[in-house]
Protein backbone atom coordinates (compact mmCIF):
# COMPACT_ATOMS: atom_id res chain seq x y z
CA UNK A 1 80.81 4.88 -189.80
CA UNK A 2 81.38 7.80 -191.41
CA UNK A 3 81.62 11.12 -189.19
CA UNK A 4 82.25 11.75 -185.75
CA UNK A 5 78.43 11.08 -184.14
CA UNK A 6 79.29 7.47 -182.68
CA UNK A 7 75.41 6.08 -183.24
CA UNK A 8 74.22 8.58 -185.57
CA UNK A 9 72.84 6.88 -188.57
CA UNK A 10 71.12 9.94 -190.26
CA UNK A 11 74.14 11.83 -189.96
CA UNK A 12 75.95 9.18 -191.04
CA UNK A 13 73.45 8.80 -194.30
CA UNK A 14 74.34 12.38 -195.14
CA UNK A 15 77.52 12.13 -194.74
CA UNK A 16 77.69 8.81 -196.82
CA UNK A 17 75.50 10.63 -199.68
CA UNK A 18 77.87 13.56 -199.45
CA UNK A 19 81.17 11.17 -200.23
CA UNK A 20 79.29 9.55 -202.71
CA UNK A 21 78.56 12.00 -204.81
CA UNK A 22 82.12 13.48 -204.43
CA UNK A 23 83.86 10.55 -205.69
CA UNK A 24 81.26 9.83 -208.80
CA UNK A 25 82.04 13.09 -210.07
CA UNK A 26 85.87 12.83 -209.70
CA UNK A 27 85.97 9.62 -210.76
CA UNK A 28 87.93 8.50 -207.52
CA UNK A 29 86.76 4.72 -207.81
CA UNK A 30 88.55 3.77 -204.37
CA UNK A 31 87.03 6.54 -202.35
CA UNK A 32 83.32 5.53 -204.22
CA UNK A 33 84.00 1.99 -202.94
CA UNK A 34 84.87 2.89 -199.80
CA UNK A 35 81.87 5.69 -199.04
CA UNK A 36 79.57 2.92 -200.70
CA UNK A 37 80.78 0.68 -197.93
CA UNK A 38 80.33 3.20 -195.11
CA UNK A 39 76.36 4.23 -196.31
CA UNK A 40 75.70 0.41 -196.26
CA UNK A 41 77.40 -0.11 -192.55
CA UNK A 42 75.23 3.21 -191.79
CA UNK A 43 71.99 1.66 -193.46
CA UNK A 44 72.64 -1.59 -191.68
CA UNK A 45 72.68 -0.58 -188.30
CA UNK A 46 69.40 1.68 -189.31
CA UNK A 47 67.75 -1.34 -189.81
CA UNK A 48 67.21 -0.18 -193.70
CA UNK A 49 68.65 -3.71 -195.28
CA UNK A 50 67.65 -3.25 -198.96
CA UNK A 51 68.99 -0.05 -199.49
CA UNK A 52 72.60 -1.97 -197.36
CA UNK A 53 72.26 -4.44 -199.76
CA UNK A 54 71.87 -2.27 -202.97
CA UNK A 55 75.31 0.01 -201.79
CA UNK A 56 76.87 -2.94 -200.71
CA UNK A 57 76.35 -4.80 -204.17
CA UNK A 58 77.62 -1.47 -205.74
CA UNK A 59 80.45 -1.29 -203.50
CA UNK A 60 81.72 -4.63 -204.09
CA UNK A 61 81.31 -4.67 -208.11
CA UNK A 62 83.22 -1.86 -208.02
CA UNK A 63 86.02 -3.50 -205.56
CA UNK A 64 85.99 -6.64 -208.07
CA UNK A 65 86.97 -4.67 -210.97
CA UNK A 66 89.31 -2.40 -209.43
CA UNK A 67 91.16 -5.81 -207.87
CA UNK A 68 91.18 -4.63 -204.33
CA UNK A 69 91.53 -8.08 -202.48
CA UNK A 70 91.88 -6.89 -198.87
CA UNK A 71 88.55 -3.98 -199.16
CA UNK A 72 86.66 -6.89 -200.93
CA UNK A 73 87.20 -9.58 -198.30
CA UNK A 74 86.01 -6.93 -195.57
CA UNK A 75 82.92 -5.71 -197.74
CA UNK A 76 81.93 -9.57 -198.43
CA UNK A 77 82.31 -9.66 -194.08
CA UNK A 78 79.90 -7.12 -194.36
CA UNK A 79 77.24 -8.30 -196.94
CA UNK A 80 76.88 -12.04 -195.11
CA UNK A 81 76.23 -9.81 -191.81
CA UNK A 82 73.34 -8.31 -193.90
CA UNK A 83 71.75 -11.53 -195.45
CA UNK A 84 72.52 -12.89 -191.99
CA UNK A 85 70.41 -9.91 -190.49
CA UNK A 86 67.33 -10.85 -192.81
CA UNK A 87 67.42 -14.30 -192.32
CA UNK A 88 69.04 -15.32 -195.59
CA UNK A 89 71.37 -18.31 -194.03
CA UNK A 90 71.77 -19.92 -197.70
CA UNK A 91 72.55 -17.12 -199.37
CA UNK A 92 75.47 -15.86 -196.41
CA UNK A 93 76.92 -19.03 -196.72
CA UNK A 94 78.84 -18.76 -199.89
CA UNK A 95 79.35 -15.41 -199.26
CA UNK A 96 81.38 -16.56 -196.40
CA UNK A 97 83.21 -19.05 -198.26
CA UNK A 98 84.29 -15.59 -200.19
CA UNK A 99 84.98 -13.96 -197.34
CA UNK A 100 87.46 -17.15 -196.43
CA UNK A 101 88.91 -17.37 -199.77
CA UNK A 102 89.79 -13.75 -199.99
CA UNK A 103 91.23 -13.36 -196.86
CA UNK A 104 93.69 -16.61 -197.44
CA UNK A 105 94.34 -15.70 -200.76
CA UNK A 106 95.19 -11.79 -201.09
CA UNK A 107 96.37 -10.80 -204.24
CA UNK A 108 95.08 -14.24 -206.12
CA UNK A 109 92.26 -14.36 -208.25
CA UNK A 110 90.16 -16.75 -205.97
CA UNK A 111 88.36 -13.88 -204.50
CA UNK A 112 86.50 -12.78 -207.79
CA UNK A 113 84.76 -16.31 -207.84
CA UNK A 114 82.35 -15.68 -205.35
CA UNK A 115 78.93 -15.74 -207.23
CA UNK A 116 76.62 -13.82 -205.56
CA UNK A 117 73.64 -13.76 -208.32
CA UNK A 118 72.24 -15.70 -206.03
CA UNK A 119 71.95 -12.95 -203.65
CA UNK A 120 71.65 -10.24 -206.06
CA UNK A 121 68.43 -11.37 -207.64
CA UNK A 122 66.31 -11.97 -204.72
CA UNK A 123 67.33 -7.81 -203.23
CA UNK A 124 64.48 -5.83 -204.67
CA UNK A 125 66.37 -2.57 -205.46
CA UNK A 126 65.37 0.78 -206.14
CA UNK A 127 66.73 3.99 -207.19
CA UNK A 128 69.70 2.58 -208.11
């Protein structure tokens, strides 16, 4: 997680928010990605899933259009941890299958397959 405070989830909320908003306004897609990543690990271990889920869908649309194949197979990792956390088995399950496909097939296009609409529309977001 982001920041030094091992265990420190508020910290690491701030600190998340902080690189967030650094990288929207610079435009630094990678670093956005990446601090989108970090809030959602931070939310996760909170115990605050939708608001995991909503960075962590942001996070990875961002990784699929950018083409990063490793970050994406290590964010997907992350999001079946989450459904797997709320009891969504069906919906981790192709995520996995992502997960698997990335990881075997860096720098293809295999990766970008993984549909997760059907994760996406059952996450209420807000504020995002």
């Amino acid at each position: 997680m982001i920041g030094n405070r091992i265990g420190d989830t508020i910290y690491a909320r701030e600190m998340g928010e902080i690189a967030i908003s650094h990288c929207r306004n610079g435009g630094y897609g990678w670093g956005l990605a990446s601090a989108l990543n970090e809030l959602a690990m931070a939310q996760h271990v909170a115990g605050d899933y939708e608001s995991s889920l909503a960075s962590q869908f942001e996070a990875l649309e961002i990784k699929r259009r950018a083409y990063m194949p490793q970050s994406l197979a290590l964010s997907l990792a992350d999001l079946a941890a989450t459904l797997l956390a709320v009891a969504r088995r069906e919906e981790a399950a192709p995520v996995l299958t992502g997960v698997h496909g990335a990881s075997d097939h860096l720098g293809r296009s295999r990766f970008g397959s993984t549909d997760l609409s059907h994760c996406r529309a059952s996450v209420p977001v807000s504020g995002r």
